[in-house]
C-alpha atoms as a PDB file:
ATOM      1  CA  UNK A   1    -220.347 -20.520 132.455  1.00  0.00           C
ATOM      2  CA  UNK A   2    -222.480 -20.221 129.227  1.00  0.00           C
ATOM      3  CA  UNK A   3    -222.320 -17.089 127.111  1.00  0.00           C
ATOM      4  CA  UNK A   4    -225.956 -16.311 127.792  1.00  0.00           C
ATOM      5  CA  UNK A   5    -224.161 -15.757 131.908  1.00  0.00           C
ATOM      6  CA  UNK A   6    -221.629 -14.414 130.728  1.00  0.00           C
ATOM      7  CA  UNK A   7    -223.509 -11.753 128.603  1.00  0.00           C
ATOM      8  CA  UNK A   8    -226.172 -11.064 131.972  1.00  0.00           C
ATOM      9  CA  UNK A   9    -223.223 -10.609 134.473  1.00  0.00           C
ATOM     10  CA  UNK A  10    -222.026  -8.035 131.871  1.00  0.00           C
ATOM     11  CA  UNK A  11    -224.637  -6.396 131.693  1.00  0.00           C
ATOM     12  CA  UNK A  12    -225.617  -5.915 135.304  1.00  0.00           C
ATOM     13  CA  UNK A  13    -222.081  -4.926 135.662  1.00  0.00           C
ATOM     14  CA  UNK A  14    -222.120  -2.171 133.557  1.00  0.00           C
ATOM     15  CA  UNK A  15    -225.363  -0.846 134.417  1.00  0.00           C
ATOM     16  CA  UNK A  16    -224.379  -1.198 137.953  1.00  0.00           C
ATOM     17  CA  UNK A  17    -221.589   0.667 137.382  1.00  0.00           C
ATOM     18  CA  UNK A  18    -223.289   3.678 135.684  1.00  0.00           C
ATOM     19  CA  UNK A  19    -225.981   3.669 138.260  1.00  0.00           C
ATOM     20  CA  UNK A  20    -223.272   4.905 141.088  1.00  0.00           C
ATOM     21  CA  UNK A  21    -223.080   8.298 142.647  1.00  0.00           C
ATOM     22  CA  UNK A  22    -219.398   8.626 140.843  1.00  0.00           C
ATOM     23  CA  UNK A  23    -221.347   9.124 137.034  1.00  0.00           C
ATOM     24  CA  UNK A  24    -223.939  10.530 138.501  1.00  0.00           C
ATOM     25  CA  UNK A  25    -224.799  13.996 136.577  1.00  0.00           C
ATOM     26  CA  UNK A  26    -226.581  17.120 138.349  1.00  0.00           C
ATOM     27  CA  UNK A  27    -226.892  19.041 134.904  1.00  0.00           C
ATOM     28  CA  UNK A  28    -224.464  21.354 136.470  1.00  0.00           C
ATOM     29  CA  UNK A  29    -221.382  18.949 135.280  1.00  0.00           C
ATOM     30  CA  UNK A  30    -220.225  18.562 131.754  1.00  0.00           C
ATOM     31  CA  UNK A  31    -217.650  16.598 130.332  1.00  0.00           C
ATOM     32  CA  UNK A  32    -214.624  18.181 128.597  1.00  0.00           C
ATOM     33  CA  UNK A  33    -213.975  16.135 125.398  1.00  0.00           C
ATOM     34  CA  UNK A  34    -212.376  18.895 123.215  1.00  0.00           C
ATOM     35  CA  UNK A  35    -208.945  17.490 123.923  1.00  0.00           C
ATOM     36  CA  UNK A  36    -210.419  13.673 122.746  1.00  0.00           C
ATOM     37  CA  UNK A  37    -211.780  15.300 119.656  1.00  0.00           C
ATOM     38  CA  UNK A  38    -208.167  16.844 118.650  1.00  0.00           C
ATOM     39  CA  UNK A  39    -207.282  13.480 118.970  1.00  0.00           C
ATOM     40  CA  UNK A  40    -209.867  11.911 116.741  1.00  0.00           C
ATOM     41  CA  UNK A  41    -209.363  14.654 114.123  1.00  0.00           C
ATOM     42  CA  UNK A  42    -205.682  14.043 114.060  1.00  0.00           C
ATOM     43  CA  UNK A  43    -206.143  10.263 113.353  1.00  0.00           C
ATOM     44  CA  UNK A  44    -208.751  11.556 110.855  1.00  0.00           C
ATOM     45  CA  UNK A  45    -206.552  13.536 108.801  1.00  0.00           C
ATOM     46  CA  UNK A  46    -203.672  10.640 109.402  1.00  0.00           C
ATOM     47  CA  UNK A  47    -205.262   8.190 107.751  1.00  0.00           C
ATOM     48  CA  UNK A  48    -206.689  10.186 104.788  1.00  0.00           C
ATOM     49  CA  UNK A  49    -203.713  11.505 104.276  1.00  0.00           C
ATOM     50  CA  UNK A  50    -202.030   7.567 104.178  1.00  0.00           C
ATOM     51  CA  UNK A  51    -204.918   6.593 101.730  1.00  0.00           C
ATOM     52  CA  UNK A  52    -204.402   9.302  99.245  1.00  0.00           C
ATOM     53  CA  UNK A  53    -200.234   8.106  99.172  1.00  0.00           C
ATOM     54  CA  UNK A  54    -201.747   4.300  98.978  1.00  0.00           C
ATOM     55  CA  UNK A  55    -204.376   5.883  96.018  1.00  0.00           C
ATOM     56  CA  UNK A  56    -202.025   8.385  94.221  1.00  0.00           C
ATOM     57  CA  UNK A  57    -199.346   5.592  92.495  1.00  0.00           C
ATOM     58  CA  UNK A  58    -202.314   3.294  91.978  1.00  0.00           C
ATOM     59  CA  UNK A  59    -204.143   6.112  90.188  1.00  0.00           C
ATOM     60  CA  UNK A  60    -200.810   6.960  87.800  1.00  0.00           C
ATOM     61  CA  UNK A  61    -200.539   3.749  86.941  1.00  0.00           C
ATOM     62  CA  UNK A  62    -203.702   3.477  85.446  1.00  0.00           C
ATOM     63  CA  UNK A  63    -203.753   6.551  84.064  1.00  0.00           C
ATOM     64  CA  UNK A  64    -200.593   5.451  82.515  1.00  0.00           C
ATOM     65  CA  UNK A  65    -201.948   2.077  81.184  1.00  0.00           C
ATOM     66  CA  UNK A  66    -204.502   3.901  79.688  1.00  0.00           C
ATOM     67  CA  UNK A  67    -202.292   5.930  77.942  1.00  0.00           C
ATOM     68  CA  UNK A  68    -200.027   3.238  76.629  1.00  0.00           C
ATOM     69  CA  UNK A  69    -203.161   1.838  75.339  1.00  0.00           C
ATOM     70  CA  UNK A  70    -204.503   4.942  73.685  1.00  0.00           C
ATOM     71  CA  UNK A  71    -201.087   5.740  72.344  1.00  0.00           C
ATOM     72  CA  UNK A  72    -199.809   2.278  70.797  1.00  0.00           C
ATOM     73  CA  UNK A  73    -203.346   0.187  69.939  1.00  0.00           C
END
């Protein structure tokens, strides 16, 4: 099977799949995604919070170097 296949039997897959009646949407339904959102915000404020420790030692050293520099040139 050549990619261009397998790429075509993907995508009649997944359009087959959102053409049946079980994602089928009446305008009366909505999706709940506050709880996914928590989620994402979570893992948002994670991983800033893990680059500013990565940034904060990186950022004293150089301050430092600069000192040492200013201090004894």
């Amino acid at each position: 099977m050549t990619k261009n296949t397998k790429l075509k039997t993907i995508v009649v897959a997944v359009l087959a799949a959102s053409a049946s009646p079980a994602f089928a949407n009446d305008g009366s339904s909505v999706v709940d995604v506050s709880g996914a959102l928590t989620i994402v915000a979570g893992i948002t404020v994670a991983v800033a919070a893990i680059g500013a420790a990565k940034l904060a030692p990186a950022a004293t050293a150089v301050a430092f170097k600069w000192a040492k520099g200013a201090l004894f040139s």
